[in-house]
Protein backbone atom coordinates (compact mmCIF):
# COMPACT_ATOMS: atom_id res chain seq x y z
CA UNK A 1 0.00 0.00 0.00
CA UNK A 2 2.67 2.32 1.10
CA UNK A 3 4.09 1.60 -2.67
CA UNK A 4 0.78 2.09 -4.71
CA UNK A 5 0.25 5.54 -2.43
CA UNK A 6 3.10 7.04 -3.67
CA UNK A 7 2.10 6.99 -7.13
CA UNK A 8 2.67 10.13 -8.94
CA UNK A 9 4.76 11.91 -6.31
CA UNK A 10 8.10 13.06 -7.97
CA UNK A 11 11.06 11.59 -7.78
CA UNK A 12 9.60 8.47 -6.44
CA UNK A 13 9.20 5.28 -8.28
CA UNK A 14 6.08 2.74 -7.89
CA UNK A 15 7.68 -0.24 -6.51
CA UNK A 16 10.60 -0.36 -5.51
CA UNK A 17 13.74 -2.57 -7.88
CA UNK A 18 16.52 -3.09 -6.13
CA UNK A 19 16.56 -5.10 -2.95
CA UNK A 20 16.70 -3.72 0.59
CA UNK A 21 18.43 -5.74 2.80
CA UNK A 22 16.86 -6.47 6.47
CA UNK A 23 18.22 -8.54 8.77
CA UNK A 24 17.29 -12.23 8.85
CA UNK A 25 17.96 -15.51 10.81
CA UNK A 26 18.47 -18.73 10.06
CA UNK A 27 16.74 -22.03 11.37
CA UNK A 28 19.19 -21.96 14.18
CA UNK A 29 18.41 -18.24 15.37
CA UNK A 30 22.15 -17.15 13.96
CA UNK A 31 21.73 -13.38 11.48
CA UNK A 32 22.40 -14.52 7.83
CA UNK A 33 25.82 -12.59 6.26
CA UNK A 34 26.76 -12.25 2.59
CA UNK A 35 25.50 -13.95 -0.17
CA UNK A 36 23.27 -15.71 1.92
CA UNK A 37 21.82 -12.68 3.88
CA UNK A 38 21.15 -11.46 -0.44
CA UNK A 39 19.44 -14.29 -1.53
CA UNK A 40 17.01 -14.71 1.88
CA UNK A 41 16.22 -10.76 1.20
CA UNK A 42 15.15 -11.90 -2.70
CA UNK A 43 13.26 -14.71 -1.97
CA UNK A 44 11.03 -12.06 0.63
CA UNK A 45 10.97 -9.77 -1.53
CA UNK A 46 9.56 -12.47 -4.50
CA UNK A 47 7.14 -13.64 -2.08
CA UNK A 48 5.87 -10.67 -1.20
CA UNK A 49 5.46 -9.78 -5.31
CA UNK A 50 3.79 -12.95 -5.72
CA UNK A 51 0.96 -12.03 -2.64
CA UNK A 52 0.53 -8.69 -4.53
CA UNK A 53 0.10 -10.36 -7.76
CA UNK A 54 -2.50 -12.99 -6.26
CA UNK A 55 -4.58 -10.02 -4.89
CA UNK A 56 -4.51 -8.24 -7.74
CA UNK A 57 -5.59 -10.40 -9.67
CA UNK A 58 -8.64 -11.66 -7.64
CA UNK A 59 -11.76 -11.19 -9.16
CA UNK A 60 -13.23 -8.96 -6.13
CA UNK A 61 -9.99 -6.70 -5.32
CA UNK A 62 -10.39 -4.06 -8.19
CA UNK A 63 -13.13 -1.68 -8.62
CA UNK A 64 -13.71 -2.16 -12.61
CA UNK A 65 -12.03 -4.37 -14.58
CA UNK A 66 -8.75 -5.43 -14.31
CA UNK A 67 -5.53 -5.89 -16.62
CA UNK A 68 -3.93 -9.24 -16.14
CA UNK A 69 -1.40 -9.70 -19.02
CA UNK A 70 -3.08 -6.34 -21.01
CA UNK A 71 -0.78 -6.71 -23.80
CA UNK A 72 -2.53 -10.09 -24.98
CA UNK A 73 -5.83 -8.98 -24.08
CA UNK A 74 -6.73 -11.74 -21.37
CA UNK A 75 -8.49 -9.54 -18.46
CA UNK A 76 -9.14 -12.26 -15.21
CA UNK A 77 -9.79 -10.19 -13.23
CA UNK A 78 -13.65 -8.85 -13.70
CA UNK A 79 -13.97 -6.25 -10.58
CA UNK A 80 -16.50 -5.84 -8.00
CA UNK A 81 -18.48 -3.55 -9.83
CA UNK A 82 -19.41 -6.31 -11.96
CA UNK A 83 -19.56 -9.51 -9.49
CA UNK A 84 -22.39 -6.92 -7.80
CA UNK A 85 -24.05 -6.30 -11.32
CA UNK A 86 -24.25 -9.70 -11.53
CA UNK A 87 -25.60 -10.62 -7.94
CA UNK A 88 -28.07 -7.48 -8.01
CA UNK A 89 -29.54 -8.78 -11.80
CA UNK A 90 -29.80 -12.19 -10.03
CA UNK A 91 -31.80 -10.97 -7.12
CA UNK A 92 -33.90 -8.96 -9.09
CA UNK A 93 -34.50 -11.62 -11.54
CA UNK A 94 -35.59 -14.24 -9.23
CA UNK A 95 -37.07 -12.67 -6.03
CA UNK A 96 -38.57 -9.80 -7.40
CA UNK A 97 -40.09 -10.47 -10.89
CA UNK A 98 -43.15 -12.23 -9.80
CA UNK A 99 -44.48 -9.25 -7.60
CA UNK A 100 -43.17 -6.89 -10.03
CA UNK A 101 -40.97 -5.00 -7.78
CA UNK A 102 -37.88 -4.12 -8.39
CA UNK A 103 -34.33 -2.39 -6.67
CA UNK A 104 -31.86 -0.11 -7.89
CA UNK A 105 -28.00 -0.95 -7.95
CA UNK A 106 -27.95 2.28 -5.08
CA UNK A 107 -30.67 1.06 -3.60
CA UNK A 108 -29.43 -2.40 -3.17
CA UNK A 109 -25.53 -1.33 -2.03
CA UNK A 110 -27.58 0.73 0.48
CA UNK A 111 -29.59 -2.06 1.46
CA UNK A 112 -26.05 -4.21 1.77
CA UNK A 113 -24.60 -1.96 3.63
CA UNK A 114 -27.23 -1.50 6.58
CA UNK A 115 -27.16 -2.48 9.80
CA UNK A 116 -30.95 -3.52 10.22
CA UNK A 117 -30.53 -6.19 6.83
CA UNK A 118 -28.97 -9.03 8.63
CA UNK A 119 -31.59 -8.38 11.35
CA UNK A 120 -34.67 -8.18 8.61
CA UNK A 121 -32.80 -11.53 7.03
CA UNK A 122 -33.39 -13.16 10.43
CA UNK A 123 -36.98 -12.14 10.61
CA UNK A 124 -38.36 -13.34 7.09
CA UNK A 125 -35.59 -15.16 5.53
CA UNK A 126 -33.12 -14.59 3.54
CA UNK A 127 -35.37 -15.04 0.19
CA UNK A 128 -38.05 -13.23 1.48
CA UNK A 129 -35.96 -9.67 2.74
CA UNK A 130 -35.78 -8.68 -0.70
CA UNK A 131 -39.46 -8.33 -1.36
CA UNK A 132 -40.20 -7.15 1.88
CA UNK A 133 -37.10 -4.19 1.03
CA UNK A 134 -38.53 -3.49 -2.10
CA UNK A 135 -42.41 -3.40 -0.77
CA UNK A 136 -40.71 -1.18 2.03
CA UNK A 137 -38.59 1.00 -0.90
CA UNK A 138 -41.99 0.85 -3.34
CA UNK A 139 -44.13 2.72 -0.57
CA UNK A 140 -41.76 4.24 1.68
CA UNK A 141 -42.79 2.51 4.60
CA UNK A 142 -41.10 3.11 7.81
CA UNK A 143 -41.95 1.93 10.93
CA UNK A 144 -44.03 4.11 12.81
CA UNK A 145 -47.57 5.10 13.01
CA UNK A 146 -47.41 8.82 11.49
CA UNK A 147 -45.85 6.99 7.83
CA UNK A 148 -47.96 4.01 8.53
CA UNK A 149 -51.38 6.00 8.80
CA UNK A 150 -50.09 8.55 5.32
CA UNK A 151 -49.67 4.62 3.59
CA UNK A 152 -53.13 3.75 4.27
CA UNK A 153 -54.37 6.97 3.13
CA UNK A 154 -52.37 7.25 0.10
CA UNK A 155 -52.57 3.54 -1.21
CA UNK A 156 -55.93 1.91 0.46
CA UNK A 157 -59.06 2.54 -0.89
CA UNK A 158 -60.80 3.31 2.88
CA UNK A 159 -63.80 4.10 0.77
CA UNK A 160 -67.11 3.64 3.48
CA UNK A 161 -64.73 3.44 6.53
CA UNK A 162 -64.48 5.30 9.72
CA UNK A 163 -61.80 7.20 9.90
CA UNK A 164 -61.47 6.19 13.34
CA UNK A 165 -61.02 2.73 12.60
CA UNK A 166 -57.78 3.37 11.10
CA UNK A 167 -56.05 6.31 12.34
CA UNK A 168 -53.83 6.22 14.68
CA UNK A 169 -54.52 6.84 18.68
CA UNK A 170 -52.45 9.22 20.72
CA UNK A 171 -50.37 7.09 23.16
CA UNK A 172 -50.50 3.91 21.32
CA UNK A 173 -48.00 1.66 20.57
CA UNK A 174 -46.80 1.13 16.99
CA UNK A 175 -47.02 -2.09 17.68
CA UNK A 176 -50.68 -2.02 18.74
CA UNK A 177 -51.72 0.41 16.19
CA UNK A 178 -50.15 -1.89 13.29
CA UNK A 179 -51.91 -4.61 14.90
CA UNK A 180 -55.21 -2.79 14.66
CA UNK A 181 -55.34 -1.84 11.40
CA UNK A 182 -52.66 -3.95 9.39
CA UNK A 183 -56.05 -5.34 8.07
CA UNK A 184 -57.11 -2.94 6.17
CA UNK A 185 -53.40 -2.91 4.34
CA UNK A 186 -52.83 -4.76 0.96
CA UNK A 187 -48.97 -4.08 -0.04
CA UNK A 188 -49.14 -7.11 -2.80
CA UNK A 189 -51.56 -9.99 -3.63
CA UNK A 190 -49.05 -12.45 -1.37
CA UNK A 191 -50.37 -12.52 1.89
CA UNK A 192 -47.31 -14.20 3.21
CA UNK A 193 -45.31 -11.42 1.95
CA UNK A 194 -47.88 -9.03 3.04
CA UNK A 195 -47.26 -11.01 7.02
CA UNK A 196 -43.46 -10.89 6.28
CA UNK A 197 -43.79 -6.96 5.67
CA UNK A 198 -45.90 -6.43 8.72
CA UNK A 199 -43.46 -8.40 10.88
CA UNK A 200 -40.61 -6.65 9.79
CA UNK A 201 -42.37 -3.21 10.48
CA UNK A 202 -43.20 -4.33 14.18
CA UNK A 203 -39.67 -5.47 14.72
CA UNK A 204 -38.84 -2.00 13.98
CA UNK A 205 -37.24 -2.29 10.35
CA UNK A 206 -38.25 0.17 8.01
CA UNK A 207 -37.41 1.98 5.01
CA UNK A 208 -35.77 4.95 6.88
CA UNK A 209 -32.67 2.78 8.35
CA UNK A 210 -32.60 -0.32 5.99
CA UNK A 211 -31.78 1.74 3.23
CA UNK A 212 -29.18 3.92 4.42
């Protein structure tokens, strides 16, 4: 690292070509000298090309694409970028299709990267979170009873209800208002997902802090 971060600073080459001796022991605990104290120093210094080399050339440890042996056109290396194209399209394809919902590359490196997703995974599953996301993305549900109560307004027809029924009571729970009313809420035609969605929202996972 120290090597690749002084790239570009003058006078100061990218890695370095000669070998700089350190000390070294042998088997016996006794400092190399000479020629042998040399050839010990290479071999580190080999070793430590070849762990560079690996790295770089792993398909996760570049950004975009990477240039293994440019100059005959072979590129092994694909990036991250694209592994995550890849597992996004996947996701997309198979756990979203059918209920026609669907997540952004942002929105899914944001979903990644939040603290409540390995708690939401727990909750529903691990093929269910991604629905219950997207639902979560699709309406901007979060979970409390102020954005709960604008869903049901917005998105349910309430047509021929009392509005009591459904909105919410000072000094009740989110939990008990949710409870209350969560049956007058239709997110998709599942109602499994629909129960995965509502559990997720009493756990306390919501829009506002699984996509962050």
């Amino acid at each position: 690292m120290k090597d690749i971060k002084s790239t570009g600073k003058q006078g100061k080459q990218r890695f370095r070509e000669t070998v700089k001796l350190v000390d070294i022991l042998d088997e016996s605990g006794v400092p190399l000298r000479g020629a042998a104290l040399f050839r010990a120093n290479v071999m580190r210094q080999m070793s430590t090309q070849k762990m560079m080399k690996e790295f770089l050339g792993s398909a996760s440890s570049t950004i975009g694409q990477g240039l293994e042996d440019a100059a005959r056109g072979i590129n092994r290396t694909i990036g991250i970028e694209r592994i995550w194209d890849s597992v996004n399209k996947t996701i997309n394809d198979r756990y979203l299709s059918e209920y026609d919902l669907r997540l952004s590359d942002n929105d899914m490196k944001r979903f990644w990267e939040s603290k409540k997703q390995a708690k939401l995974e727990k909750e529903v599953g691990s093929a269910q979170m991604f629905a219950v996301a997207a639902v979560m993305k699709k309406f901007n549900l979060a979970a409390n009873k102020r954005s709960y109560e604008k869903f049901l307004k917005d998105h349910i027809d309430l047509t021929g209800l009392d509005p009591e029924d459904y909105k919410a009571k000072k000094g009740e729970k989110f939990n008990e208002y949710l409870s209350r009313v969560q049956k007058f809420a239709e997110y998709t035609d599942d109602e499994v997902l629909n129960s995965a969605i509502n559990k997720a929202l009493r756990s306390g996972i919501g829009v506002k802090n699984i996509f962050i």
